[in-house]
Protein backbone atom coordinates (compact mmCIF):
# COMPACT_ATOMS: atom_id res chain seq x y z
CA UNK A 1 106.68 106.54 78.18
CA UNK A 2 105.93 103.06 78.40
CA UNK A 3 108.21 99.54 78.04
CA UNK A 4 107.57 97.40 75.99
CA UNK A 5 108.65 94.07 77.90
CA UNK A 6 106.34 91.45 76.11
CA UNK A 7 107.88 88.19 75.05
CA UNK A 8 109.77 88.19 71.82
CA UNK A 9 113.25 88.76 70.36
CA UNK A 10 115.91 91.07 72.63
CA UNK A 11 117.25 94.19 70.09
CA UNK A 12 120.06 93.82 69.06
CA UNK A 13 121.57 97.41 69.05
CA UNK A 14 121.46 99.49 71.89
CA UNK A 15 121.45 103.17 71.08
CA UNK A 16 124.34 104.87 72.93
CA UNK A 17 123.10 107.79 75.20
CA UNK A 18 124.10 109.60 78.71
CA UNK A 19 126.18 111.35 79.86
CA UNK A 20 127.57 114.76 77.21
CA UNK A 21 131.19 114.88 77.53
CA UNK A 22 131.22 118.47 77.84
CA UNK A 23 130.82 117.87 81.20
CA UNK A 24 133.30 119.09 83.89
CA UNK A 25 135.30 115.22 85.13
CA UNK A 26 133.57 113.19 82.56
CA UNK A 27 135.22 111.80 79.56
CA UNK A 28 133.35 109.82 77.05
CA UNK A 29 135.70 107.04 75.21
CA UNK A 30 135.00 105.42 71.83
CA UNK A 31 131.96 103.59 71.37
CA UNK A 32 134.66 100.27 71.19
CA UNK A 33 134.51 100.14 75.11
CA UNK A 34 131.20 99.61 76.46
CA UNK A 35 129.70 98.77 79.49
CA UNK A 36 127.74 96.33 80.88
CA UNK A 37 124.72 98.85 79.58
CA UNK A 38 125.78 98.08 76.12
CA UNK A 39 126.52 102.20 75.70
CA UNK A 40 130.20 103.87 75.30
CA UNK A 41 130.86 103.71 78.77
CA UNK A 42 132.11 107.24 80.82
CA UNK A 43 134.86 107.89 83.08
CA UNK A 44 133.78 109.86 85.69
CA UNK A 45 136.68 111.61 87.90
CA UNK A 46 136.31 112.48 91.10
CA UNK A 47 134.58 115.05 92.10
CA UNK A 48 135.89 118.54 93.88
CA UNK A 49 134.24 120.62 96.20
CA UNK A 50 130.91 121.11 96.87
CA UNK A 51 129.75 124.34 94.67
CA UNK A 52 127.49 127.12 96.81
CA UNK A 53 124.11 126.05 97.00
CA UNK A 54 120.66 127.16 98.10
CA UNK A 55 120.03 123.72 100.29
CA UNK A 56 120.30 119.70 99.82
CA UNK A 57 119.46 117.61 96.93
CA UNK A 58 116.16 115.52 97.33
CA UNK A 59 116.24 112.29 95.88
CA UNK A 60 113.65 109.39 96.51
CA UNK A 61 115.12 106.10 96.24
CA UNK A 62 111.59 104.26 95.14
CA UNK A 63 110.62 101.06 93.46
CA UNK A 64 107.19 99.44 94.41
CA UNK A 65 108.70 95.75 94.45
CA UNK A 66 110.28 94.80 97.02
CA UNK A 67 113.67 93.04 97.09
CA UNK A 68 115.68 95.57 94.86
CA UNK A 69 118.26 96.57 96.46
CA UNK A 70 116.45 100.15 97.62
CA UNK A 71 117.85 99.77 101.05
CA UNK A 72 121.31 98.83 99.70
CA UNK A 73 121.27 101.39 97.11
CA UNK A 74 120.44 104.21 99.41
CA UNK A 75 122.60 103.28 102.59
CA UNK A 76 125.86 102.79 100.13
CA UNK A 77 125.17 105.47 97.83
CA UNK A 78 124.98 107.89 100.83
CA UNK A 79 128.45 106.34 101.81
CA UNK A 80 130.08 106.73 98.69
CA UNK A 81 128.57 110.50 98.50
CA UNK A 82 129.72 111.21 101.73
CA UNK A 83 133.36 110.10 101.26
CA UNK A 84 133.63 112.64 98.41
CA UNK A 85 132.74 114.98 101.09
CA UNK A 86 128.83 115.68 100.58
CA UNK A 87 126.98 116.25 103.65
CA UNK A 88 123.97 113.84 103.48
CA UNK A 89 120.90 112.88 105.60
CA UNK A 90 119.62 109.26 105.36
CA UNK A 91 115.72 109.10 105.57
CA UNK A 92 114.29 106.06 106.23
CA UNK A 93 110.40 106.01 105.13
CA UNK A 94 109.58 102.50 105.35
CA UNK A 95 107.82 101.16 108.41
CA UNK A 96 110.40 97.55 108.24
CA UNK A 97 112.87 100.49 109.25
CA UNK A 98 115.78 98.41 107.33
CA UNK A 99 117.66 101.28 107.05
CA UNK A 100 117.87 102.08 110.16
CA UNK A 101 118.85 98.10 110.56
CA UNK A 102 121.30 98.44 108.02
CA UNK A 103 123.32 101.56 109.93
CA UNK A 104 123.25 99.61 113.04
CA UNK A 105 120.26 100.82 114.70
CA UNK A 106 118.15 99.03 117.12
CA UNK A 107 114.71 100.47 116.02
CA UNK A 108 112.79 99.15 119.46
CA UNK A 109 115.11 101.94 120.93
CA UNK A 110 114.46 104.76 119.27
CA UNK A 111 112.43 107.95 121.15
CA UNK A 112 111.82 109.95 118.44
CA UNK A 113 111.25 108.57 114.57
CA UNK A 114 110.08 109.89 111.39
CA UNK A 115 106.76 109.31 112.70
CA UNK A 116 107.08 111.63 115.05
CA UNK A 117 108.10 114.33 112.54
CA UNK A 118 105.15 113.73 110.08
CA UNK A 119 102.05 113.74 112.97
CA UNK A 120 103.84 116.55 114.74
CA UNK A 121 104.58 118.06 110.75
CA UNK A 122 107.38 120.15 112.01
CA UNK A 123 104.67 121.80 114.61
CA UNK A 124 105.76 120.32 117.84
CA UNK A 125 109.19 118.71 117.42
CA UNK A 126 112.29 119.88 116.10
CA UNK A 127 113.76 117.55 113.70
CA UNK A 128 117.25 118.01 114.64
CA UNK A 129 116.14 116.29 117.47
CA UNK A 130 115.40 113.06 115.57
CA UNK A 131 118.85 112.65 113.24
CA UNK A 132 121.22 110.45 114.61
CA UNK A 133 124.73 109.98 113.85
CA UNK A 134 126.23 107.31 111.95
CA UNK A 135 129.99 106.38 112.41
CA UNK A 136 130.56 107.25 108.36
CA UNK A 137 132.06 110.76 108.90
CA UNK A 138 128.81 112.97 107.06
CA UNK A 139 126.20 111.28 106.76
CA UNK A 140 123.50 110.71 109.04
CA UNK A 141 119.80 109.24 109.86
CA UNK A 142 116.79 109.65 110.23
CA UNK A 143 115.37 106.40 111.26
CA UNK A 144 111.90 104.74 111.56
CA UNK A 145 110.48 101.78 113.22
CA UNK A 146 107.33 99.83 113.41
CA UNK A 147 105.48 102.77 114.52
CA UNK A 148 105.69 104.47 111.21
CA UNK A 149 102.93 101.92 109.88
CA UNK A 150 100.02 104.25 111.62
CA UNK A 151 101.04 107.38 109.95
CA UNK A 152 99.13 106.96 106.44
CA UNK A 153 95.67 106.25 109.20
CA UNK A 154 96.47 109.41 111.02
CA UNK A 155 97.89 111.63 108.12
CA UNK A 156 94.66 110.85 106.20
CA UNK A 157 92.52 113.63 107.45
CA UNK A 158 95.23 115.76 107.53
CA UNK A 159 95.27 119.17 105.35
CA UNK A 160 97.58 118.75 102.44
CA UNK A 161 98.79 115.64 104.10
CA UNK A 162 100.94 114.51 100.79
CA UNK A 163 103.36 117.48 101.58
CA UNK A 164 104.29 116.72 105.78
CA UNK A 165 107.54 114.94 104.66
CA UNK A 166 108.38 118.13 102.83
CA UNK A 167 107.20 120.32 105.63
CA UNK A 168 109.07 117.80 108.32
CA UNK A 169 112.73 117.95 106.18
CA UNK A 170 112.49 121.78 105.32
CA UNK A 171 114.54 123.11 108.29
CA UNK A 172 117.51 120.21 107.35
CA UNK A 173 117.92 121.44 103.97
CA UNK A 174 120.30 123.94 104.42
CA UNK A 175 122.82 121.86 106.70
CA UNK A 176 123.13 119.14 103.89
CA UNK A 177 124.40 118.27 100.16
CA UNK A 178 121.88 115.39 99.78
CA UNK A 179 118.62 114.04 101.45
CA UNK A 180 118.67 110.19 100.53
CA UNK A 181 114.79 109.03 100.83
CA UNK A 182 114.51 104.92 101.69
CA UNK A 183 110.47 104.39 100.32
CA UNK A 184 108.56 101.24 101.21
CA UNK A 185 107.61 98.80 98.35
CA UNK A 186 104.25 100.50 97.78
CA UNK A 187 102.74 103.69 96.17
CA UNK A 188 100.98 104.68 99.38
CA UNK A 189 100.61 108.00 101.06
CA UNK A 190 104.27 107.45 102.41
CA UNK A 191 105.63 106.94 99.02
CA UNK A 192 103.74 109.91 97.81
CA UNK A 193 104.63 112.12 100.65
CA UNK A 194 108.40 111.26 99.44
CA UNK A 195 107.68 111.84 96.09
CA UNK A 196 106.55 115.21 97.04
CA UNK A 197 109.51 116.61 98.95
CA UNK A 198 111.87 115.19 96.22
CA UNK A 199 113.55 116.81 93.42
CA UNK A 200 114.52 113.36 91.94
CA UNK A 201 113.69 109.84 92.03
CA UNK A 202 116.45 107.06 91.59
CA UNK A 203 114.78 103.54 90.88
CA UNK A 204 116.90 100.57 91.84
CA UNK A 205 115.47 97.87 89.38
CA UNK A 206 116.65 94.13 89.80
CA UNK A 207 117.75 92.43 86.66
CA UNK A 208 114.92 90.13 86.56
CA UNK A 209 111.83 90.20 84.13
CA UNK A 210 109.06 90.98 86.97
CA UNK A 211 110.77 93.61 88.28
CA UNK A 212 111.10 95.36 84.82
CA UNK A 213 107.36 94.69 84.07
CA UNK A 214 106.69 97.11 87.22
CA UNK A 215 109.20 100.39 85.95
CA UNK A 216 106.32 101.91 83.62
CA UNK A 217 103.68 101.97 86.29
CA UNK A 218 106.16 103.52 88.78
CA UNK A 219 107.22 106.24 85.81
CA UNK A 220 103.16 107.15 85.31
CA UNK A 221 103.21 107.67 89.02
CA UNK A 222 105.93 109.99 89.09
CA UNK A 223 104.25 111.97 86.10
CA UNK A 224 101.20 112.39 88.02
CA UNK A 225 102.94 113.14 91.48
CA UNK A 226 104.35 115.98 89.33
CA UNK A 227 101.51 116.80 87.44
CA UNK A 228 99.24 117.43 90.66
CA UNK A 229 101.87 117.97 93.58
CA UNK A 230 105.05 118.36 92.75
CA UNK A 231 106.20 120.28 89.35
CA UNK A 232 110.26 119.71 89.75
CA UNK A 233 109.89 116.10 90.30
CA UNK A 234 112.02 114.16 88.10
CA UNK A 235 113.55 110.65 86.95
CA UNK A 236 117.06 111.21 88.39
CA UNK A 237 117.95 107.63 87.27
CA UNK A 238 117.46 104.02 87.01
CA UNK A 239 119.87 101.77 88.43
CA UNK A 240 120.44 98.09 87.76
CA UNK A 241 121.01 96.22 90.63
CA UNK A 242 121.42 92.34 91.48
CA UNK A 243 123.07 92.04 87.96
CA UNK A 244 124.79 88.99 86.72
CA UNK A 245 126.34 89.51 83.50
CA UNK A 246 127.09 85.30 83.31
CA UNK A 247 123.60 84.68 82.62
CA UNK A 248 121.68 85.39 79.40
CA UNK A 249 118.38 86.36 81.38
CA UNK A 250 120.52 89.09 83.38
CA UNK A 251 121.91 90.62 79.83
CA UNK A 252 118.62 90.97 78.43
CA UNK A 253 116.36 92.68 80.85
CA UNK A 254 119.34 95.39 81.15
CA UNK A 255 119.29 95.71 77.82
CA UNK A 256 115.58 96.02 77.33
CA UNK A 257 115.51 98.91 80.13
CA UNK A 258 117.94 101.01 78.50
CA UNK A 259 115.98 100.25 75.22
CA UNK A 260 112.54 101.80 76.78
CA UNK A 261 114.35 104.62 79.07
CA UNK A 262 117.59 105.17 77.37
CA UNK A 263 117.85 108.61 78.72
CA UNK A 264 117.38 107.53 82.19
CA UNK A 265 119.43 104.69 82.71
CA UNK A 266 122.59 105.20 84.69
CA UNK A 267 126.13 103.67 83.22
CA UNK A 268 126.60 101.98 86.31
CA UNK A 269 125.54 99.01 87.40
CA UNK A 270 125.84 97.23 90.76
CA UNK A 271 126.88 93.40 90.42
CA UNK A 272 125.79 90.58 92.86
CA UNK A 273 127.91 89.49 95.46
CA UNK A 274 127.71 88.02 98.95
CA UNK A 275 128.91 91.23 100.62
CA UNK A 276 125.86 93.15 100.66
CA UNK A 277 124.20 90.48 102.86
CA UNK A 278 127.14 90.67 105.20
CA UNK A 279 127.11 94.62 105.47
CA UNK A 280 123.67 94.50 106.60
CA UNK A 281 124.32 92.01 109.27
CA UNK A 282 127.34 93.90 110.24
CA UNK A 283 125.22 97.12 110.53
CA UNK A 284 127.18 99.30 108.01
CA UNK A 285 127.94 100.19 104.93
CA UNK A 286 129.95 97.97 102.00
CA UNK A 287 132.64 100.90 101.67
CA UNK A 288 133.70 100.54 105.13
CA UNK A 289 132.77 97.04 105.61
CA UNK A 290 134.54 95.89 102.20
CA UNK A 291 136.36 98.94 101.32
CA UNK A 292 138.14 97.52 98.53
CA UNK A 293 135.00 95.22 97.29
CA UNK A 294 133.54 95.28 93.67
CA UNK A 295 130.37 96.16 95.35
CA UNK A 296 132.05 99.22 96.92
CA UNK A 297 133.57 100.33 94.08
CA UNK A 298 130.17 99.81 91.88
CA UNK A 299 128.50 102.32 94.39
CA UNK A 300 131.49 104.90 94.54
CA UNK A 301 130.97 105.31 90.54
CA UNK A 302 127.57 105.99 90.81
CA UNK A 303 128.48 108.85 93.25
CA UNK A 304 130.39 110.31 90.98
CA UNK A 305 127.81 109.49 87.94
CA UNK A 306 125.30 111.20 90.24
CA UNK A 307 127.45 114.06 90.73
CA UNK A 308 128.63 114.56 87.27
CA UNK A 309 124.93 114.79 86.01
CA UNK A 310 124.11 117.60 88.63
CA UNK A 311 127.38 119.38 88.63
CA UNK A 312 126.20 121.64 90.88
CA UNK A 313 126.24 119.31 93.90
């Protein structure tokens, strides 16, 4: 599937898709209220207990731009999962280590790091040793630092080096709900190592017509990560992020990505605001930070959209 985001005329009808209202806490209204998608928007309740499961979600928050909102997306999606009582593990693959920046962490600190987990690939350390806590009750990190920028040299003669995330995470799954992956703006061996231990991929995609442009490539990507590596890979959802409904250019380029991936795009839709910039300063999340916030509120939804669409989590 490709999009089609040449210059010319923006549709003008949008066709509704998402989420079946046969779903358990979702509730589809008439086609009279829509959201900022242009589709009937959902109501999505909030979710109950976490169902029996065989071990954590996967999901690779990954867009080769940078400037996104991955970061944001995955540090405040993990919050908002976490206060409807998931148990979820922050991984922070990018060598910038703004995640870890973004919890609060010093990275010039840190003893052990992802790093660590992929050279040693689960051999030599224990990776319970590397997750910190974070002061949002249930979810925690696994941070990186600068260091992480000599793994794709050193992983490069490894055996079946595009699996060592996998092999590094598999003795978390069981003790967690989710397993929130923070890629760097590439498609390097990092990217493709997180690609590989993930069940799902959530692309945060700026409204903005360069970022758009970049969406197709990314979506061939994941088709051949799946294709060669990983067979249960999927598009868990794109996500439209930096959006500012006042302008024109905003309105269009969210309306020509749920034109080329209609079945992928998520309902919700995470405004601009001068928050986010302040969380990251302040080290923590925008529920905590701004509990009451737009932003915070735009990020608890898609929680629950998340949710709803994989009921069993």
């Amino acid at each position: 599937m490709t999009a089609d985001v040449q210059t010319g005329t923006v549709p003008t009808a949008i066709v509704p898709t998402g989420i079946p209202e046969t779903l358990p806490g979702v509730s589809v209204p008439s086609e009279s209220r829509l959201g900022p998608t242009g589709r009937p928007m959902p109501v999505f309740d909030e979710p109950g207990p976490v169902p029996p499961h065989d071990g954590a979600r996967i999901l690779a928050v990954c867009n080769q731009k940078g400037g996104v909102g991955k970061t944001t997306t995955t540090i405040n999606l993990g919050a908002s999962l976490a206060e409807y009582g998931r148990r979820v593990l922050l991984v922070d693959v990018d060598p910038q280590g703004a995640l870890s920046v973004g919890l609060g962490i010093n990275p010039n600190t840190l003893d052990l790091t992802v790093h660590d987990l992929l050279i040693s690939s689960g051999d030599v350390i224990d990776p319970h040793e590397a997750v910190l806590k974070t002061h949002v009750e249930g979810l925690d990190l696994l941070p990186s630092n600068i260091d992480l920028s000599a793994a794709e040299v050193q992983l490069v003669n490894e055996v079946g080096r595009e699996h060592s995330l996998a092999r590094a995470l598999r003795p978390l799954l069981k003790e967690y709900d989710y397993i929130l992956i923070d890629c760097q703006p590439s498609l390097g061996l990092l990217t493709v190592n997180a690609l590989t231990a993930a069940d799902g991929v959530v692309i945060p995609l700026e409204c903005e017509y360069f970022a758009l442009r970049g969406v197709a490539l990314l979506i061939q990507t994941i088709d051949k990560v799946r294709d060669r590596l990983n067979p249960r890979l999927e598009v868990a959802g794109i996500v439209a992020t930096m959006h500012d409904g006042r302008t024109l250019h905003g309105r269009q380029v969210l309306e020509r990505v749920v034109e080329a991936f209609p079945e992928h795009v998520f309902h919700t839709v995470i405004s601009r605001t001068v928050r986010f910039p302040e969380t990251t300063a302040a080290g923590e999340p925008i529920t905590s930070y701004a509990a009451n916030s737009t932003g915070a509120n735009a990020y608890r939804a898609l929680a629950r959209e998340l949710i709803a669409r994989r009921p069993g989590r």
